[in-house]
Protein backbone atom coordinates (compact mmCIF):
# COMPACT_ATOMS: atom_id res chain seq x y z
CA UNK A 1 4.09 -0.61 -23.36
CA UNK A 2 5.14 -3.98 -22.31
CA UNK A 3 2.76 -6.68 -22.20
CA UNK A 4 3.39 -10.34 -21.06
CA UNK A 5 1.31 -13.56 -20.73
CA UNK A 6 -0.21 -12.62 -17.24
CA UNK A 7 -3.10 -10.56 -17.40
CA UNK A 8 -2.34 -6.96 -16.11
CA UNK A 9 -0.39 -5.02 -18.85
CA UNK A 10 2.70 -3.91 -16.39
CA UNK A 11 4.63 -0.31 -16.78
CA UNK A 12 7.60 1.51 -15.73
CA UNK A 13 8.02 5.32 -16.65
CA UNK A 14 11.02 4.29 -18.21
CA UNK A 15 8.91 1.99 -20.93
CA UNK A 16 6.19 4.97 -20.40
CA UNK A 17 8.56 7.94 -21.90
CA UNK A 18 8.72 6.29 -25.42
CA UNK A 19 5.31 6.42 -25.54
CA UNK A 20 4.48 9.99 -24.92
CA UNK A 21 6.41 12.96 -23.59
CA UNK A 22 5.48 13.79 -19.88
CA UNK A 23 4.39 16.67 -18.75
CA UNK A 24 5.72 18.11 -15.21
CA UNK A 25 2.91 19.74 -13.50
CA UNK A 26 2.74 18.91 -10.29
CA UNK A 27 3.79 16.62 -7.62
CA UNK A 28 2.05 13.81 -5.71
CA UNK A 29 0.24 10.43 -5.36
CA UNK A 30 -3.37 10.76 -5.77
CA UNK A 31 -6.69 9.04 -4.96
CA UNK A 32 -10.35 8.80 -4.67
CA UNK A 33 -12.86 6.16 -3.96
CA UNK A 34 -16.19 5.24 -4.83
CA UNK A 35 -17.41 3.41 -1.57
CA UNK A 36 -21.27 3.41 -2.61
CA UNK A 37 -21.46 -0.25 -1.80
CA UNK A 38 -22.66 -1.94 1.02
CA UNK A 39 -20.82 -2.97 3.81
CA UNK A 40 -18.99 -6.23 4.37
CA UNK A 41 -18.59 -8.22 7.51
CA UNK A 42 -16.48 -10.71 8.89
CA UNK A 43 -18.06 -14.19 9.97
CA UNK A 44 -16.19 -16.49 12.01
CA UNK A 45 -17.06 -19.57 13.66
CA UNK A 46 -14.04 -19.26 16.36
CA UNK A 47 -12.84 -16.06 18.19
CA UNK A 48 -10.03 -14.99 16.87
CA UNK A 49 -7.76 -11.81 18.05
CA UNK A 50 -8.91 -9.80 14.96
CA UNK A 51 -11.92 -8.05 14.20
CA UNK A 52 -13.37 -6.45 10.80
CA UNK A 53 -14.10 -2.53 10.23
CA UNK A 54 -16.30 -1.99 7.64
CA UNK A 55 -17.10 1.95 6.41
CA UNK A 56 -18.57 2.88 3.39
CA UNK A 57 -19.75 6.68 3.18
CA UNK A 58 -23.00 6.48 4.92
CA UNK A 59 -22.83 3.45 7.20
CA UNK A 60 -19.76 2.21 9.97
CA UNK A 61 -20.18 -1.23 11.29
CA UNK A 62 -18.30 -2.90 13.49
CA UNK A 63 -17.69 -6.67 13.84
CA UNK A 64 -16.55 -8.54 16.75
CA UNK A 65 -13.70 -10.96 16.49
CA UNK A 66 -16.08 -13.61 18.65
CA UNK A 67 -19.02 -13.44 16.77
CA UNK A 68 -20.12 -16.55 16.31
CA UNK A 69 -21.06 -17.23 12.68
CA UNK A 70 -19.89 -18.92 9.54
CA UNK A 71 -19.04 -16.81 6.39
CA UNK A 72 -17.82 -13.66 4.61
CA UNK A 73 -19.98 -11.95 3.10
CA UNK A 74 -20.72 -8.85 0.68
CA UNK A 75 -23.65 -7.48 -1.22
CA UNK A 76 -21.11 -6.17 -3.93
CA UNK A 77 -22.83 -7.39 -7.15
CA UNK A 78 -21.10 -9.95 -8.89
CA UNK A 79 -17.66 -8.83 -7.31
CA UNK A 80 -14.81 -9.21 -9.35
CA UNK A 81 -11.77 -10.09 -7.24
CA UNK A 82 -10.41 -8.20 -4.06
CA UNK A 83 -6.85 -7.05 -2.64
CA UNK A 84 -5.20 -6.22 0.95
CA UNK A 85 -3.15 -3.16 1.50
CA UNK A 86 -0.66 -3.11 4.37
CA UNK A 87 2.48 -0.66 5.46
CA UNK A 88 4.96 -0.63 8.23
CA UNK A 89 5.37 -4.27 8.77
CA UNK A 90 8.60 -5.61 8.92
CA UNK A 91 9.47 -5.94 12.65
CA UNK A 92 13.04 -6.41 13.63
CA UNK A 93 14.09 -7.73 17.19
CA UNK A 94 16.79 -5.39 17.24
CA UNK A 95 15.50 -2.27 16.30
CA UNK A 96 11.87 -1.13 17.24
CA UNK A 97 9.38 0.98 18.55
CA UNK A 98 6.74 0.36 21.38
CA UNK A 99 5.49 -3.19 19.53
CA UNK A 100 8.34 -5.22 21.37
CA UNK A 101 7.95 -8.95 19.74
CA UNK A 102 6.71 -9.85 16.27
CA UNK A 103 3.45 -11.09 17.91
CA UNK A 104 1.31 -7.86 16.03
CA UNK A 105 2.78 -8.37 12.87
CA UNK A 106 2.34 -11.99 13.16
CA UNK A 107 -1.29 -10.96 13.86
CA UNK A 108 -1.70 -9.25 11.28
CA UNK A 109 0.09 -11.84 8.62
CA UNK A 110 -2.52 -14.26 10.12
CA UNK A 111 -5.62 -12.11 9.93
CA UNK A 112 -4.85 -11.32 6.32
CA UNK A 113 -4.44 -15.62 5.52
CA UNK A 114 -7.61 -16.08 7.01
CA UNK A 115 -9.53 -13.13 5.11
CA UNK A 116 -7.77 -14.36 1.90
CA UNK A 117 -9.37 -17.69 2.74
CA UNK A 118 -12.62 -16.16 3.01
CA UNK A 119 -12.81 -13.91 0.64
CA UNK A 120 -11.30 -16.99 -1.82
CA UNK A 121 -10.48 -14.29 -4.76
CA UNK A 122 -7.73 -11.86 -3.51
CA UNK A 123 -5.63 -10.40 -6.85
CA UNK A 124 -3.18 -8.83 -5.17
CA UNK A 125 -1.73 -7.47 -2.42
CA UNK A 126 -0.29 -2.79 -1.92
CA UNK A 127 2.32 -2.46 -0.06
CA UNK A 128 3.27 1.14 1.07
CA UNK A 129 6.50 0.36 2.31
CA UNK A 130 9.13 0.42 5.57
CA UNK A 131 8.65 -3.34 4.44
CA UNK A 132 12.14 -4.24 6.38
CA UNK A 133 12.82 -2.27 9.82
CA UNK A 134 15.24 -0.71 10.52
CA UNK A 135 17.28 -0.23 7.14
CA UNK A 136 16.05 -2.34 4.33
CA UNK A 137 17.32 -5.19 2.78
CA UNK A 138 20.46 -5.41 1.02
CA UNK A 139 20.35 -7.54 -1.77
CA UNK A 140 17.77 -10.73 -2.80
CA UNK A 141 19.75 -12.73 -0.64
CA UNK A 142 19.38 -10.64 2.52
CA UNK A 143 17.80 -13.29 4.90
CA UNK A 144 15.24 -10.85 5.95
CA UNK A 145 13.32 -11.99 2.87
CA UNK A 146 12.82 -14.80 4.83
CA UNK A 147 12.90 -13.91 8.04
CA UNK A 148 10.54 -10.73 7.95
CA UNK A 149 8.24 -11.98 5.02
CA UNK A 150 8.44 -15.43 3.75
CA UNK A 151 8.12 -17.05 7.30
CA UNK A 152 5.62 -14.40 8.45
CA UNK A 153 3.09 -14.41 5.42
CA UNK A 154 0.98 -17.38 4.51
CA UNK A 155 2.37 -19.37 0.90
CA UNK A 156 -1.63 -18.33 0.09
CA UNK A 157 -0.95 -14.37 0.65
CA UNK A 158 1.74 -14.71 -1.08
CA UNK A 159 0.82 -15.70 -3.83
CA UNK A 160 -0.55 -13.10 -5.70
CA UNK A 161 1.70 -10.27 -6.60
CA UNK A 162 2.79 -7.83 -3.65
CA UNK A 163 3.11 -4.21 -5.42
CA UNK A 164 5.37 -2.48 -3.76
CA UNK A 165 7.39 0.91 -3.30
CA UNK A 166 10.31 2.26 -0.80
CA UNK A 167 9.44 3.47 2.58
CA UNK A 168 11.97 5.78 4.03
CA UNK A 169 13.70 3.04 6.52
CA UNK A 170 14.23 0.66 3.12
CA UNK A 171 16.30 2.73 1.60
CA UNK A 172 18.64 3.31 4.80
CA UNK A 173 21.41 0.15 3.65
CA UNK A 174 19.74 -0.36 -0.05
CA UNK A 175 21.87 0.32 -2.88
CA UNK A 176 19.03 1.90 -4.59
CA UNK A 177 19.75 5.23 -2.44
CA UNK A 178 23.40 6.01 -3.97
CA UNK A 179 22.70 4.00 -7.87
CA UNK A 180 20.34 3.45 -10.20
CA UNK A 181 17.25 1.27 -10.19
CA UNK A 182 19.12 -1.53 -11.32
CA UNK A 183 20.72 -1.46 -8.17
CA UNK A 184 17.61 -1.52 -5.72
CA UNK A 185 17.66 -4.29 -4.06
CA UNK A 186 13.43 -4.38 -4.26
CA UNK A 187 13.26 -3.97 -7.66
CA UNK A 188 12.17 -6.85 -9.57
CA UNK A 189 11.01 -6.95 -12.95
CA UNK A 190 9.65 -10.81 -13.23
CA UNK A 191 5.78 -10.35 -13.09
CA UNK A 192 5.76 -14.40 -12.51
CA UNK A 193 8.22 -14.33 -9.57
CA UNK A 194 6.52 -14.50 -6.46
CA UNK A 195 9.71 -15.01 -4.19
CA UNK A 196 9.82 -11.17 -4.19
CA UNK A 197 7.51 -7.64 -4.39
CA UNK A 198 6.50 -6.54 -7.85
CA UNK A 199 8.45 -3.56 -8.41
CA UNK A 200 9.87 -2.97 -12.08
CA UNK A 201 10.92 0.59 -11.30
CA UNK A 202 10.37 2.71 -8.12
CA UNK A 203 7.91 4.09 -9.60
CA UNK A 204 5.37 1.87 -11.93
CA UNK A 205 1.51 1.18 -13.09
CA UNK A 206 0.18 -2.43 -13.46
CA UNK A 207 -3.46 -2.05 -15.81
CA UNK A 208 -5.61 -5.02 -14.82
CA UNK A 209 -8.02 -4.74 -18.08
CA UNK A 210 -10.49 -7.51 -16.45
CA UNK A 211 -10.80 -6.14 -13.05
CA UNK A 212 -11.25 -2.38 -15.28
CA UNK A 213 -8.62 -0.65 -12.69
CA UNK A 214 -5.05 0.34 -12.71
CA UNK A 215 -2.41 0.40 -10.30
CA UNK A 216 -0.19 3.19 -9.50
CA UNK A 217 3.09 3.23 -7.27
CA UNK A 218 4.91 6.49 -6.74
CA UNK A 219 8.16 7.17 -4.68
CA UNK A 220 7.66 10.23 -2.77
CA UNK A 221 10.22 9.81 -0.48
CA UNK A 222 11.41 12.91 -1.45
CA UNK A 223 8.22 14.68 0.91
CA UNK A 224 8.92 12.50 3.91
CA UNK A 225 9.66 16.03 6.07
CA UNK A 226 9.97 20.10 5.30
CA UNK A 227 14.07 19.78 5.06
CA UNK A 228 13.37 16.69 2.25
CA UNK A 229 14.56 13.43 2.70
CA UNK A 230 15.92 13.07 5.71
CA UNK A 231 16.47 8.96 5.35
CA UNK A 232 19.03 10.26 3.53
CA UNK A 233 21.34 10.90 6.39
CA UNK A 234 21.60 7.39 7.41
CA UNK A 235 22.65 6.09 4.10
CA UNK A 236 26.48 6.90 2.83
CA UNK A 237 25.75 8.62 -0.33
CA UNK A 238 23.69 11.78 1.51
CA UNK A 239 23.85 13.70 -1.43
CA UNK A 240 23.32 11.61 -4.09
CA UNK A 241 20.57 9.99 -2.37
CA UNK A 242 19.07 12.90 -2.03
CA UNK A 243 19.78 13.87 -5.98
CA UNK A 244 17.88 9.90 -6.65
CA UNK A 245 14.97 10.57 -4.48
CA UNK A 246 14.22 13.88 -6.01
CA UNK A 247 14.79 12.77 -9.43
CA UNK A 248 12.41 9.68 -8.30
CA UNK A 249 9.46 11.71 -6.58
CA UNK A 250 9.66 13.99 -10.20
CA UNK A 251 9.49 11.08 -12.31
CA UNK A 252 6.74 9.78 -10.39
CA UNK A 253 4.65 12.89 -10.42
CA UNK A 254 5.12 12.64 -13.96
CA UNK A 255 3.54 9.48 -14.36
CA UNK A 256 1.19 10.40 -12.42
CA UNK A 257 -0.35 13.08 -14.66
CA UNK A 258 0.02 10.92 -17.65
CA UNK A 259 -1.79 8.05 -15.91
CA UNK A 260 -4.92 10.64 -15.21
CA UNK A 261 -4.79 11.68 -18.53
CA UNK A 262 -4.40 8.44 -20.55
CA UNK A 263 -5.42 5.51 -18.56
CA UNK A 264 -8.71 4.13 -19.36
CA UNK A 265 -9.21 2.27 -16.35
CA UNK A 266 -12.75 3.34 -14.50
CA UNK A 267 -10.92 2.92 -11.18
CA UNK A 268 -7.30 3.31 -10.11
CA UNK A 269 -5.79 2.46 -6.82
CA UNK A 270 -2.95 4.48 -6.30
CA UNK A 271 0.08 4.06 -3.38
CA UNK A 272 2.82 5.93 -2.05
CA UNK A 273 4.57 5.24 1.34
CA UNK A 274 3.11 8.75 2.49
CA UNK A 275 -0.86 10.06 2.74
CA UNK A 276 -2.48 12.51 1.47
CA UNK A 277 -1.99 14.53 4.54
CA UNK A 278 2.04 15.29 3.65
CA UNK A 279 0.95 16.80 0.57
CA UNK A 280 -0.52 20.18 1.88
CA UNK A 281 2.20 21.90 0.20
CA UNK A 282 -0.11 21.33 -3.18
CA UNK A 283 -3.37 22.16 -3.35
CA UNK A 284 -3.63 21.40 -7.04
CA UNK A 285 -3.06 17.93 -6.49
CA UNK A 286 -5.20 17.65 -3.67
CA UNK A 287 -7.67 19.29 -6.14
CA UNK A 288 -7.26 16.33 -8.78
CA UNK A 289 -7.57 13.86 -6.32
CA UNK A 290 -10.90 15.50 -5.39
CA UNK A 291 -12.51 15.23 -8.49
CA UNK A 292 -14.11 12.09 -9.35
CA UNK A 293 -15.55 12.58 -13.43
CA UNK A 294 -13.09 10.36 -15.19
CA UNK A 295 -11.74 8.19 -13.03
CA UNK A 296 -12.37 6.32 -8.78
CA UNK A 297 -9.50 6.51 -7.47
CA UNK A 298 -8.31 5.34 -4.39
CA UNK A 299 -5.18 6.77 -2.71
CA UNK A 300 -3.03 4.67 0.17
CA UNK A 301 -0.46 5.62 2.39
CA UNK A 302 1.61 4.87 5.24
CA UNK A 303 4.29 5.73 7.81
CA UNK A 304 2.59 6.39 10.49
CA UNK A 305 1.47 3.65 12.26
CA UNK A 306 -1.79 3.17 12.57
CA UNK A 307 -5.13 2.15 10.05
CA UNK A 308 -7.49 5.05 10.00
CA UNK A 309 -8.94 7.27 7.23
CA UNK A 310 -9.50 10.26 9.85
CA UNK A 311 -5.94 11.18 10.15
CA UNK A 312 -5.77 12.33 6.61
CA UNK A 313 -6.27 14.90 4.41
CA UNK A 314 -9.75 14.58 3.25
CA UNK A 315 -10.12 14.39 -1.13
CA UNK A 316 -13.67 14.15 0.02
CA UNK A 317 -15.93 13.21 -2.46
CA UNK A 318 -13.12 10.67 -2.90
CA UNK A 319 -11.44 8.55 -0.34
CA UNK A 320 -7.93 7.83 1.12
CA UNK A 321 -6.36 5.99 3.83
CA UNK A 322 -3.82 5.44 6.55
CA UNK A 323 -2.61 1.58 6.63
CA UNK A 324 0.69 1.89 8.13
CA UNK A 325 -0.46 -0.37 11.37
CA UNK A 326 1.20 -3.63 10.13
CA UNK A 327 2.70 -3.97 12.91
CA UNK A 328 6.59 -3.49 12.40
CA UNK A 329 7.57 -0.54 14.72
CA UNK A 330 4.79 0.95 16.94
CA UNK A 331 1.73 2.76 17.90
CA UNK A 332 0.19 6.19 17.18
CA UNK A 333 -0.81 7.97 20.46
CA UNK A 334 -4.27 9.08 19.30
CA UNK A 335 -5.13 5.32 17.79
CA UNK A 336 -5.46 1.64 18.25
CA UNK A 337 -6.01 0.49 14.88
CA UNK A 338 -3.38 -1.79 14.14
CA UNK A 339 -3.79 -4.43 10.81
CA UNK A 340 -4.57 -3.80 6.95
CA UNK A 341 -6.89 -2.95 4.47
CA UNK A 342 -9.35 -4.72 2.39
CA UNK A 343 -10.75 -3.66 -1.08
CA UNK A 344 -13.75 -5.38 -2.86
CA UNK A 345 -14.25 -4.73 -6.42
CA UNK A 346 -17.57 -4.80 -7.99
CA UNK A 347 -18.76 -5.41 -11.11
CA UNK A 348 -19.58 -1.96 -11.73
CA UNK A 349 -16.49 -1.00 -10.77
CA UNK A 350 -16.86 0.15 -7.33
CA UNK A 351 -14.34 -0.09 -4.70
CA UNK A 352 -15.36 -1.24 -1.08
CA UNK A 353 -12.92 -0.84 1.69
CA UNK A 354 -12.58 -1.43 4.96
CA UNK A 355 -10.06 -2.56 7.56
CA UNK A 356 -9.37 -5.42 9.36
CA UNK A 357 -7.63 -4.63 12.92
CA UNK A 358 -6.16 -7.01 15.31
CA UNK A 359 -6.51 -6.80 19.25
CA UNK A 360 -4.17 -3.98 19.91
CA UNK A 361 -3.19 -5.51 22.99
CA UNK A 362 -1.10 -7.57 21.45
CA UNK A 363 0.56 -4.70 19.41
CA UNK A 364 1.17 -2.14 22.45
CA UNK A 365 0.03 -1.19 25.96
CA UNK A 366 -1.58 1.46 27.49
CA UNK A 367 -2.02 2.62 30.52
């Protein structure tokens, strides 16, 4: 256990083995939600391109970007902070899907400065990853920290710490596909540096004792198809990088289970670049995330690219999500949910989320 002046006690499985000896089980991120709270809703006093989703499990309201009024607001009692998540951002001129300009993922950035504005106590921010389209960054002094992030995201966003883990495009030109994690070029370490993601290890848990929740990131690249990982092909190490993202989705899965077991955290929020529904392989994990008498969890994934909890596999009583529709690559033919996520922690302990979509329009067209 590491723990440092900043308030979440941060992990790596690395730190993690000397404290107890893992078990292997099973495989796979996991997640569950309690969304008893009421629903939120944007207020704005202009019309903006963006508009506020707001589900909990027995109410969907919808808020229109040109409503006229003045304030966010929540009947969360005594909420305790909040935090974005957002996937499939990092748009490159060159290399792209059907979203042809940076104008969605601009979108997007701005929607998410605003809402931090409003909500005026946003902790920190998931990131599932495919942060850098179409290969990943390099090195910390790849300019696409700057281009693709820095000059995209507000200095307010951020400013709280961006947890992070590898999408399947970021490891395409990374050293972190053929080394070790000392090599990724993601992986940082320095819970105070906010001129990069918080990443100590591919896979990691940050506890935030005040806020009573943990955070979980798992690397599950391994799962991204049926023949494995198929990034692998465009890196030049295919077989090792296939030997690191195996050993990386085990170690993971590991943590995982020890997390579940040991973490006393009422509520975790747990990320992987892939939902819930490319883990049908496993029904015993699927069955963990289901249950919901030690711990709310909520699970977050990505890759496809859209913001929608119907395209997953339901952990019903629990609750996962799709929020791969930041705007980096494209559009998913059965949705037109492009943005991020919001979550709203209570006092109790209970998660609230709901999404916050920009005017798809500006994303992709349709005949």
């Amino acid at each position: 256990t590491v723990r440092s002046s900043w308030p979440p006690q941060l992990v790596s499985p690395s730190m993690a083995r000397r404290c107890a000896s893992l078990a292997a089980a099973a495989f796979w991120p996991l997640a569950h939600g309690s969304a008893d709270a009421a629903s939120s809703a944007l207020k704005r006093t202009t019309p903006v391109p963006w508009k506020i989703t707001s589900t909990s499990t027995t109410t969907t309201k919808t808020t229109s970007a040109t409503t006229t009024t003045t304030s966010l607001t929540t009947s969360l009692p005594q909420r305790l902070g909040s935090f974005f998540v957002i996937g499939d951002w990092g748009w490159d001129p060159g290399h792209h899907g059907e979203i042809e300009s940076r104008a969605c993922q601009q979108a997007v950035a701005d929607a998410m400065a605003e809402t931090a504005r409003l909500l005026g106590d946003v902790k920190f921010v998931v990131n599932v990853g495919d942060s850098f389209y179409p290969d990943g960054v390099k090195s910390k002094v790849d300019p696409q920290w700057q281009a693709k992030w820095r000059d995209v995201y507000s200095e307010e966003v951020r400013s709280v710490p961006w947890y992070s883990v590898y999408g399947n495009h970021d490891y395409h030109h990374d050293e972190c596909a053929c080394g070790g994690s000392w090599t990724c070029a993601q992986v940082n370490q320095d819970t105070n540096d906010r001129t990069f993601f918080y990443m100590p290890s591919p896979n990691f848990f940050v506890s935030h004792f005040d806020l009573n929740l943990e955070v979980i990131g798992l690397d599950t690249n391994k799962y991204m198809s049926p023949e494995g990982p198929t990034c692998c092909g465009y890196t030049s190490c295919k077989t090792q990088c296939e030997a690191n993202l195996n050993a990386r989705a085990k170690e993971g899965m590991d943590l995982f289970w020890q997390r579940v077991r040991e973490s006393p955290a009422k509520t975790m929020v747990v990320f992987s670049h892939y939902p819930t529904d490319y883990f049908w392989g496993f029904p015993e994990f699927l069955d963990e995330l289901r249950k919901n008498d030690t711990h709310n969890i909520h699970f977050f994934g990505g890759h496809r690219h859209n913001v929608d909890r119907s395209s997953t596999t339901s952990i019903a009583p629990n609750d996962s999500w799709l929020s791969g529709g930041g705007g980096g690559w494209g559009c998913e033919s059965y949705g037109r949910e492009q943005g991020f996520v919001v979550g709203e922690i209570g006092a109790d302990g209970a998660i609230t989320t709901y999404s916050v979509l920009v005017d798809f329009d500006i994303c992709c067209k349709r005949l």
